[in-house]
Protein backbone atom coordinates (compact mmCIF):
# COMPACT_ATOMS: atom_id res chain seq x y z
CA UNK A 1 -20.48 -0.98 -30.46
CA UNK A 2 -21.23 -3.47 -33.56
CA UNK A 3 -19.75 -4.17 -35.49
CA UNK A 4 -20.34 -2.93 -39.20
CA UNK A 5 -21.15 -5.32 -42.02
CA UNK A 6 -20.80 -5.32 -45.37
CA UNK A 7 -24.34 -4.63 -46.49
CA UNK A 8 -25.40 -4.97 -50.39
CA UNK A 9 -27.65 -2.11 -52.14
CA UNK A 10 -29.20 -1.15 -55.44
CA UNK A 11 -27.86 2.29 -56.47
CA UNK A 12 -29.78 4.99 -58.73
CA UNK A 13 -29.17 4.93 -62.09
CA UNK A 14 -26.57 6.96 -62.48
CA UNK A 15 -24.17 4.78 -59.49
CA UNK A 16 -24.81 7.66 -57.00
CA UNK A 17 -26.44 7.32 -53.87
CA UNK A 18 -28.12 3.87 -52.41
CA UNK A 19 -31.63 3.57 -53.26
CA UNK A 20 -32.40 0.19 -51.17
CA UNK A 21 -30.73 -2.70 -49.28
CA UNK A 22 -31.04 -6.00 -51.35
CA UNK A 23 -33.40 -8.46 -50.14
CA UNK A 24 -33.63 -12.18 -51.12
CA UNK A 25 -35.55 -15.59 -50.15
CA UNK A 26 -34.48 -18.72 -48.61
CA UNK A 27 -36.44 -20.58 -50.78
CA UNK A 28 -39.33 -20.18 -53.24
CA UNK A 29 -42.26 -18.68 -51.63
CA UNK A 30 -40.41 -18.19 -48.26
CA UNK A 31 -40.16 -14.61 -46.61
CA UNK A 32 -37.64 -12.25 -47.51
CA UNK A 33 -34.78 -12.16 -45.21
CA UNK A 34 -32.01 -9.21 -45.30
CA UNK A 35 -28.58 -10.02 -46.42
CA UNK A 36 -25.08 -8.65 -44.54
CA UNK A 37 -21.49 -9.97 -45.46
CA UNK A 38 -18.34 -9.78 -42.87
CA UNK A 39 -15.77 -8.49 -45.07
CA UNK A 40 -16.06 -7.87 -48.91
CA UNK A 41 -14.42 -10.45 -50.27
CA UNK A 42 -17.43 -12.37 -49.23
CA UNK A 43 -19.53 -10.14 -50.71
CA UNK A 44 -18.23 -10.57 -54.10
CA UNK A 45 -17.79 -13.87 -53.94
CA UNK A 46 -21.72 -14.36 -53.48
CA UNK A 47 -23.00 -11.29 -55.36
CA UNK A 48 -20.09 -10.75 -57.96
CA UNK A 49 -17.53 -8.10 -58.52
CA UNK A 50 -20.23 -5.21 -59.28
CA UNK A 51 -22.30 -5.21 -56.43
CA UNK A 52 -22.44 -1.69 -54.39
CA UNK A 53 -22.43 -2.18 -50.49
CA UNK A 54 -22.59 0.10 -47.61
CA UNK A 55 -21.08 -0.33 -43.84
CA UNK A 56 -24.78 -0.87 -41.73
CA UNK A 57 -24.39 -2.21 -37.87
CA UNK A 58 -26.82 -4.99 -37.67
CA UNK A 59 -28.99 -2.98 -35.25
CA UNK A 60 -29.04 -0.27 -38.28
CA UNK A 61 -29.70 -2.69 -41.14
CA UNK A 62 -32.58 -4.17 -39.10
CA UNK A 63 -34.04 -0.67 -38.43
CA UNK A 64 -34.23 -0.33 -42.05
CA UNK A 65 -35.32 -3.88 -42.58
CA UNK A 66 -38.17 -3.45 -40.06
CA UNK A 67 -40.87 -1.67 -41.66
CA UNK A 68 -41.04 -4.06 -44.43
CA UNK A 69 -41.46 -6.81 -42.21
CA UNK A 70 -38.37 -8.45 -42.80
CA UNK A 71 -37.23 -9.63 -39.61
CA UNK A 72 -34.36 -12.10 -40.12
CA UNK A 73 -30.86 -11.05 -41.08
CA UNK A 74 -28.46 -13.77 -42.76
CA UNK A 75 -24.73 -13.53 -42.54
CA UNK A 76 -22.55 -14.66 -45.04
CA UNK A 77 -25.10 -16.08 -46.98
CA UNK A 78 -23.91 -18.89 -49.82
CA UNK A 79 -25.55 -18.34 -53.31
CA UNK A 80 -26.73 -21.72 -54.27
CA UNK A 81 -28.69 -20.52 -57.49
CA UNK A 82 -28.16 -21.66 -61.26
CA UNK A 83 -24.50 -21.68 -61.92
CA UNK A 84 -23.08 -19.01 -64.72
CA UNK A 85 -22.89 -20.28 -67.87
CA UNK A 86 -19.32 -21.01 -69.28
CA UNK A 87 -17.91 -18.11 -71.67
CA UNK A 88 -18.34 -18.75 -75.41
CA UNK A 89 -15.35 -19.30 -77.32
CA UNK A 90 -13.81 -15.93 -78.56
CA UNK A 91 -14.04 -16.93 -82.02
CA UNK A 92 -17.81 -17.57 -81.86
CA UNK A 93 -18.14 -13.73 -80.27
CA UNK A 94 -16.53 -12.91 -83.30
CA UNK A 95 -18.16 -14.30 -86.24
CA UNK A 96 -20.97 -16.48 -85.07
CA UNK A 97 -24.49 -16.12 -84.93
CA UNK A 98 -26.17 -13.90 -82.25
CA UNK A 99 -26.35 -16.42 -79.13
CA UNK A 100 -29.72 -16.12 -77.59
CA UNK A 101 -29.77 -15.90 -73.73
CA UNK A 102 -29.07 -13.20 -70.94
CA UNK A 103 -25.83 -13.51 -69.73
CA UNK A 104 -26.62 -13.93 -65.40
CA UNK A 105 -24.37 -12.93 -62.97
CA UNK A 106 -24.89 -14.69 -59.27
CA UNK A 107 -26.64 -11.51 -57.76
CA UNK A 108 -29.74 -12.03 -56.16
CA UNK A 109 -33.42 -12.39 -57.88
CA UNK A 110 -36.69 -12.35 -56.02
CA UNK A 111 -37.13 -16.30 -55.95
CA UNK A 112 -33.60 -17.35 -55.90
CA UNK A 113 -32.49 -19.66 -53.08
CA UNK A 114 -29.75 -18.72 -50.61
């Protein structure tokens, strides 16, 4: 038997039940490969603290991977996108202007590279 991977999805909007594995690219305008982590500390480490995962085998997550086309499977990938920004001084959260900005947590967008 295979193993089972850690494997990350998208929940509804209410956190209940998986709506889709995540997907991302090796580089811009390269084809989407499907993402699996050994344990969950690597998991979080690449994708952050708040992303929802599911035990998959690989022959499972590439069933599911299939009829999109997505054929290749990474491993453990590394997130080597735009580092997070540092945290504003508390102070400035307090009483300073509104900062302008989204706040980005390393979790995968459609052009990112891995």
């Amino acid at each position: 038997m295979d193993k089972l991977l850690f494997v990350p999805v998208r929940v509804n909007a209410h956190g209940g039940a998986f709506t889709a594995v995540r997907t991302a690219r090796p580089g811009a305008g390269q084809e989407r490969v499907g993402l699996a982590f050994t344990g969950p500390e690597a998991l979080r480490a690449a994708l952050g603290n708040t992303q929802h995962w599911i035990r998959l085998s690989r022959p499972a997550l590439a069933a599911l991977l299939a009829p999109l086309g997505i054929n290749d499977i990474r491993i453990d990938p590394l997130y080597i996108g735009p580092q997070l920004p540092a945290a504003p001084p508390p102070d400035l959260l307090e009483t300073g202007p509104v900062l302008a900005g989204v706040w980005r947590h390393p979790q995968w967008l459609p052009d990112e590279v891995w």
